[in-house]
C-alpha atoms as a PDB file:
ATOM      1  CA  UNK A   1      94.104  -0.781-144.982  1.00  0.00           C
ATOM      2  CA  UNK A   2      93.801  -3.223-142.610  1.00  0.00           C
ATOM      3  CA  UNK A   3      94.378  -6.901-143.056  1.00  0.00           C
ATOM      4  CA  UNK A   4      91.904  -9.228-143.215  1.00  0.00           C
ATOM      5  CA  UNK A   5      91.836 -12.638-140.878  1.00  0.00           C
ATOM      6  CA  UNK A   6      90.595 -16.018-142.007  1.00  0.00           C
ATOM      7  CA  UNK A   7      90.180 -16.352-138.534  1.00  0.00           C
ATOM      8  CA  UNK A   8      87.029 -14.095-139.256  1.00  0.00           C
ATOM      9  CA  UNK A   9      85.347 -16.528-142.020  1.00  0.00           C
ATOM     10  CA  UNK A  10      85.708 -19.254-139.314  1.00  0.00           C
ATOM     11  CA  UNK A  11      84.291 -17.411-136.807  1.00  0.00           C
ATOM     12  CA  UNK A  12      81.240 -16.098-139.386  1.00  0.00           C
ATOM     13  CA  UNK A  13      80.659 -19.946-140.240  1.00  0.00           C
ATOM     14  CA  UNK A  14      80.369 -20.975-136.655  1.00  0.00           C
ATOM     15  CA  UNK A  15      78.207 -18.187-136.254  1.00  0.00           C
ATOM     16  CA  UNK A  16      75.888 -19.673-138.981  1.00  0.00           C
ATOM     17  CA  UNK A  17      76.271 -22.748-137.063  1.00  0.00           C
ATOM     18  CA  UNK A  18      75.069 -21.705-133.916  1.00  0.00           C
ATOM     19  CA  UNK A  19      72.468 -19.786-135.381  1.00  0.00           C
ATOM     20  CA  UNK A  20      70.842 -23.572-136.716  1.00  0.00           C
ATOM     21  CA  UNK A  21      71.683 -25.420-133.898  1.00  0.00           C
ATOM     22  CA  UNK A  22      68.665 -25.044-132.448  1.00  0.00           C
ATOM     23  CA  UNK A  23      66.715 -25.972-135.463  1.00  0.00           C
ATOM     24  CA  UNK A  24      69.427 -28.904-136.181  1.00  0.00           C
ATOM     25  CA  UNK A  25      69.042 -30.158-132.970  1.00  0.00           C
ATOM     26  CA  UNK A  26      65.632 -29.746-132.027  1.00  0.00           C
ATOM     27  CA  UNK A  27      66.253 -27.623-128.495  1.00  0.00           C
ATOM     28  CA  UNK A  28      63.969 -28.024-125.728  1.00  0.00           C
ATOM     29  CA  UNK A  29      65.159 -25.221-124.012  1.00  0.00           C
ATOM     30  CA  UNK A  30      63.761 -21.785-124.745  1.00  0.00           C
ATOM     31  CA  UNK A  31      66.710 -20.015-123.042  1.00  0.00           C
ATOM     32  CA  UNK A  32      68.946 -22.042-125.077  1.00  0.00           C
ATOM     33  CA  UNK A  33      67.299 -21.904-128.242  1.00  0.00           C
ATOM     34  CA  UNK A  34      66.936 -17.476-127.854  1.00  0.00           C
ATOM     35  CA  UNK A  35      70.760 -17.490-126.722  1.00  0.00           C
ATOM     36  CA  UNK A  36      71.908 -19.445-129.630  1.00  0.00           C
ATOM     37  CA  UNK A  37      69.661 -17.231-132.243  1.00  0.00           C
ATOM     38  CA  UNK A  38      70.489 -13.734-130.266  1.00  0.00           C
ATOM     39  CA  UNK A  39      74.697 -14.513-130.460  1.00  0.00           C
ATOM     40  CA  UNK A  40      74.635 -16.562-133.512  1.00  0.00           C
ATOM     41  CA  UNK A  41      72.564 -13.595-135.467  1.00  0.00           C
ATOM     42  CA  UNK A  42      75.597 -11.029-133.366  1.00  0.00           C
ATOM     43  CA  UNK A  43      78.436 -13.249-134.649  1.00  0.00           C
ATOM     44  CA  UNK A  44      76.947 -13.049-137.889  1.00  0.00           C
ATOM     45  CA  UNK A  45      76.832  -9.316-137.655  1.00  0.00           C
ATOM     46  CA  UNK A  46      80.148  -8.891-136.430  1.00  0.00           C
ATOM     47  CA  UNK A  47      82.170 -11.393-138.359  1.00  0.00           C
ATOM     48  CA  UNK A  48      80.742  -9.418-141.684  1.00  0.00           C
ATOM     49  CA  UNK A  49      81.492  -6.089-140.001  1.00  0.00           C
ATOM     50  CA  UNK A  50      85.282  -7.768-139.307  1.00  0.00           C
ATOM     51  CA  UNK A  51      85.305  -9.414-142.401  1.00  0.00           C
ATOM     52  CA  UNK A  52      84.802  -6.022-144.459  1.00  0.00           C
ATOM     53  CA  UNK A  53      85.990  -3.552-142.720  1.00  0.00           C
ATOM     54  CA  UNK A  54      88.708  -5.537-140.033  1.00  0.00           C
ATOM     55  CA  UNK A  55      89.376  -3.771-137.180  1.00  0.00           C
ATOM     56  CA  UNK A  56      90.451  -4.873-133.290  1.00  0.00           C
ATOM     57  CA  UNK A  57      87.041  -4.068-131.656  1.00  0.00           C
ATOM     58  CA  UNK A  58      85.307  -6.907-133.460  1.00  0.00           C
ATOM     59  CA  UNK A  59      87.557  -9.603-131.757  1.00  0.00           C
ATOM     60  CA  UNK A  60      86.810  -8.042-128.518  1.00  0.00           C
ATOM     61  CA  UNK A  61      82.886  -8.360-129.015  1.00  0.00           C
ATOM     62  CA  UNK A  62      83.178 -11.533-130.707  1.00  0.00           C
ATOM     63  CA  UNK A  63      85.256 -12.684-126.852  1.00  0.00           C
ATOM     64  CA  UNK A  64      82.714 -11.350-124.905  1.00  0.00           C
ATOM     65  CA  UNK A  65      80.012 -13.708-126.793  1.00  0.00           C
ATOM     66  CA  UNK A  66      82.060 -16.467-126.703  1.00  0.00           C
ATOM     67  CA  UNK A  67      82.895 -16.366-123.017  1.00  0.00           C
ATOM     68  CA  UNK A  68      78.820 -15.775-122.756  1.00  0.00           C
ATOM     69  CA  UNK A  69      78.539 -19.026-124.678  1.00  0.00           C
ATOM     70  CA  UNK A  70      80.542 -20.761-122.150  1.00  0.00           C
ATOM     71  CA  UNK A  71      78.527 -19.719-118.682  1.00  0.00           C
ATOM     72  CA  UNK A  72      74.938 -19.337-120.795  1.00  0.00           C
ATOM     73  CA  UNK A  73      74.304 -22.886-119.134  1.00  0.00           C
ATOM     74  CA  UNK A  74      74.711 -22.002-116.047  1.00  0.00           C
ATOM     75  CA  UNK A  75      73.288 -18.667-116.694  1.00  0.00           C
ATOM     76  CA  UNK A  76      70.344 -19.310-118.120  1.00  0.00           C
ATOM     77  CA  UNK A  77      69.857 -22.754-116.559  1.00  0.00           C
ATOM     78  CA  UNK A  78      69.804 -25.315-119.123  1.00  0.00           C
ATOM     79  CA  UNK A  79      72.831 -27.338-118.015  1.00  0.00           C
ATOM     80  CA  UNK A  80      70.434 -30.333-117.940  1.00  0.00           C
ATOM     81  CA  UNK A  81      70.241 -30.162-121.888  1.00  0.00           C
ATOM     82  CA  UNK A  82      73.276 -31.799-123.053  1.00  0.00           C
ATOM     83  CA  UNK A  83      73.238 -30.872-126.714  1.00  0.00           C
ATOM     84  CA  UNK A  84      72.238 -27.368-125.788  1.00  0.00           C
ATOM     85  CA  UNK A  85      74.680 -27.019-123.116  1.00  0.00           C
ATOM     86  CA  UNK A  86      77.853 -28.998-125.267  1.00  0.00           C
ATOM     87  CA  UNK A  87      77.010 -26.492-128.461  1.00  0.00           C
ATOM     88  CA  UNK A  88      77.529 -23.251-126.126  1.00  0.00           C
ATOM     89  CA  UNK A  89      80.333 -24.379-124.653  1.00  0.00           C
ATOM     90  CA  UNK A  90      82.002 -25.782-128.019  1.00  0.00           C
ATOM     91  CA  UNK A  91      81.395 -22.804-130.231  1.00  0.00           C
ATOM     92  CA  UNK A  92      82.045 -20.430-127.504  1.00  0.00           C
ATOM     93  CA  UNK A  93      85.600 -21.415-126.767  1.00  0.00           C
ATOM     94  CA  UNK A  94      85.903 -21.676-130.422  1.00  0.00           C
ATOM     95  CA  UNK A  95      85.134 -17.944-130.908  1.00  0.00           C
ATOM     96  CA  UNK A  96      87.162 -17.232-127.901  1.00  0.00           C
ATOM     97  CA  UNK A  97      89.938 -18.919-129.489  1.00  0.00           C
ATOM     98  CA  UNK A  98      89.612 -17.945-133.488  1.00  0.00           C
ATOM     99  CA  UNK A  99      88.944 -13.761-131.544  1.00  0.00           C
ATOM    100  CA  UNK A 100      92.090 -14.210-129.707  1.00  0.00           C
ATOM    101  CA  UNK A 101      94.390 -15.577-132.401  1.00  0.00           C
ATOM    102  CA  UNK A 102      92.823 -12.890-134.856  1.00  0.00           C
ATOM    103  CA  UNK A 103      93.882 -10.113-132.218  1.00  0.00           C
ATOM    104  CA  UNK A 104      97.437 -11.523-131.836  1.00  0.00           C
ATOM    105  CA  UNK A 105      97.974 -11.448-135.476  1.00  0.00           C
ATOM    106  CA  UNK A 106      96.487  -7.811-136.655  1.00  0.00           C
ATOM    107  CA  UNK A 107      99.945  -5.363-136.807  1.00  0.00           C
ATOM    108  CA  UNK A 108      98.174  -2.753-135.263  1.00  0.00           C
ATOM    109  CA  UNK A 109      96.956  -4.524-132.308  1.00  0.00           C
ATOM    110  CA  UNK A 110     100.887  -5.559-132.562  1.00  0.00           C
ATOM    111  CA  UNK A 111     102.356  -2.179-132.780  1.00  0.00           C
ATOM    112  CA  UNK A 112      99.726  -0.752-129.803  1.00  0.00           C
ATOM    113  CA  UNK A 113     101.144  -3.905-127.666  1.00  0.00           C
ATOM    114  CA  UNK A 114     105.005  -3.191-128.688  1.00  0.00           C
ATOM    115  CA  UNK A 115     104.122   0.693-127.716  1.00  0.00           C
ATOM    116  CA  UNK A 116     103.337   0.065-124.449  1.00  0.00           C
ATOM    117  CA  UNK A 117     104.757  -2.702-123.223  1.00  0.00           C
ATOM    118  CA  UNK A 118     108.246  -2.002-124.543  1.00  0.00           C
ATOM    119  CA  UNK A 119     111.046  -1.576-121.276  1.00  0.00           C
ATOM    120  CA  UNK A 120     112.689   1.261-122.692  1.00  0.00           C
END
């Protein structure tokens, strides 16, 4: 059985988080306020998923949205929109970093690592 991370309750939390932001804070942006339901809703998803049954593949979705996070701005075009721009940048290095730490830490992620990148 695989070991669980409390790196994933974190990351389910902030996904709560991001999911109210825009209710919280009132977004004027529609782009902002869809992005922030569409990967707070996948967090959500995924962190449970991770949470019961942990595996590496969750960490490496849960990257991918936080590294969306971090351009969606730009992306999507509401840089002008500081709390909406500030919250996607925030909580996605925040997922990027809880994912990565979570990944470094699961033994089989460990042993594939060791496997391959052992100089024999």
């Amino acid at each position: 059985m695989a070991k669980r991370h409390w790196q994933d309750w974190l990351s389910l939390a902030v996904g709560v988080w991001l999911f109210l932001t825009p209710i919280v804070f009132d977004y004027e942006s529609q782009a902002a306020m869809v992005s922030a339901f569409i990967v707070g809703l996948a967090l959500i998803l995924i962190e449970t998923t991770a949470i019961t049954m942990p595996s590496v593949w969750e960490e490496l979705v849960s990257i991918a949205l936080g590294a969306w996070l971090m351009v969606s701005p730009w992306a999507l075009g509401f840089t002008i929109r500081r709390n909406e721009t500030e919250t996607a940048v925030f909580v996605g290095m925040a997922v990027i970093v809880l994912s990565v730490w979570a990944t470094l830490r699961d033994e089989r992620f460990q042993k594939w690592w060791h496997d391959r990148h052992l100089i024999s």
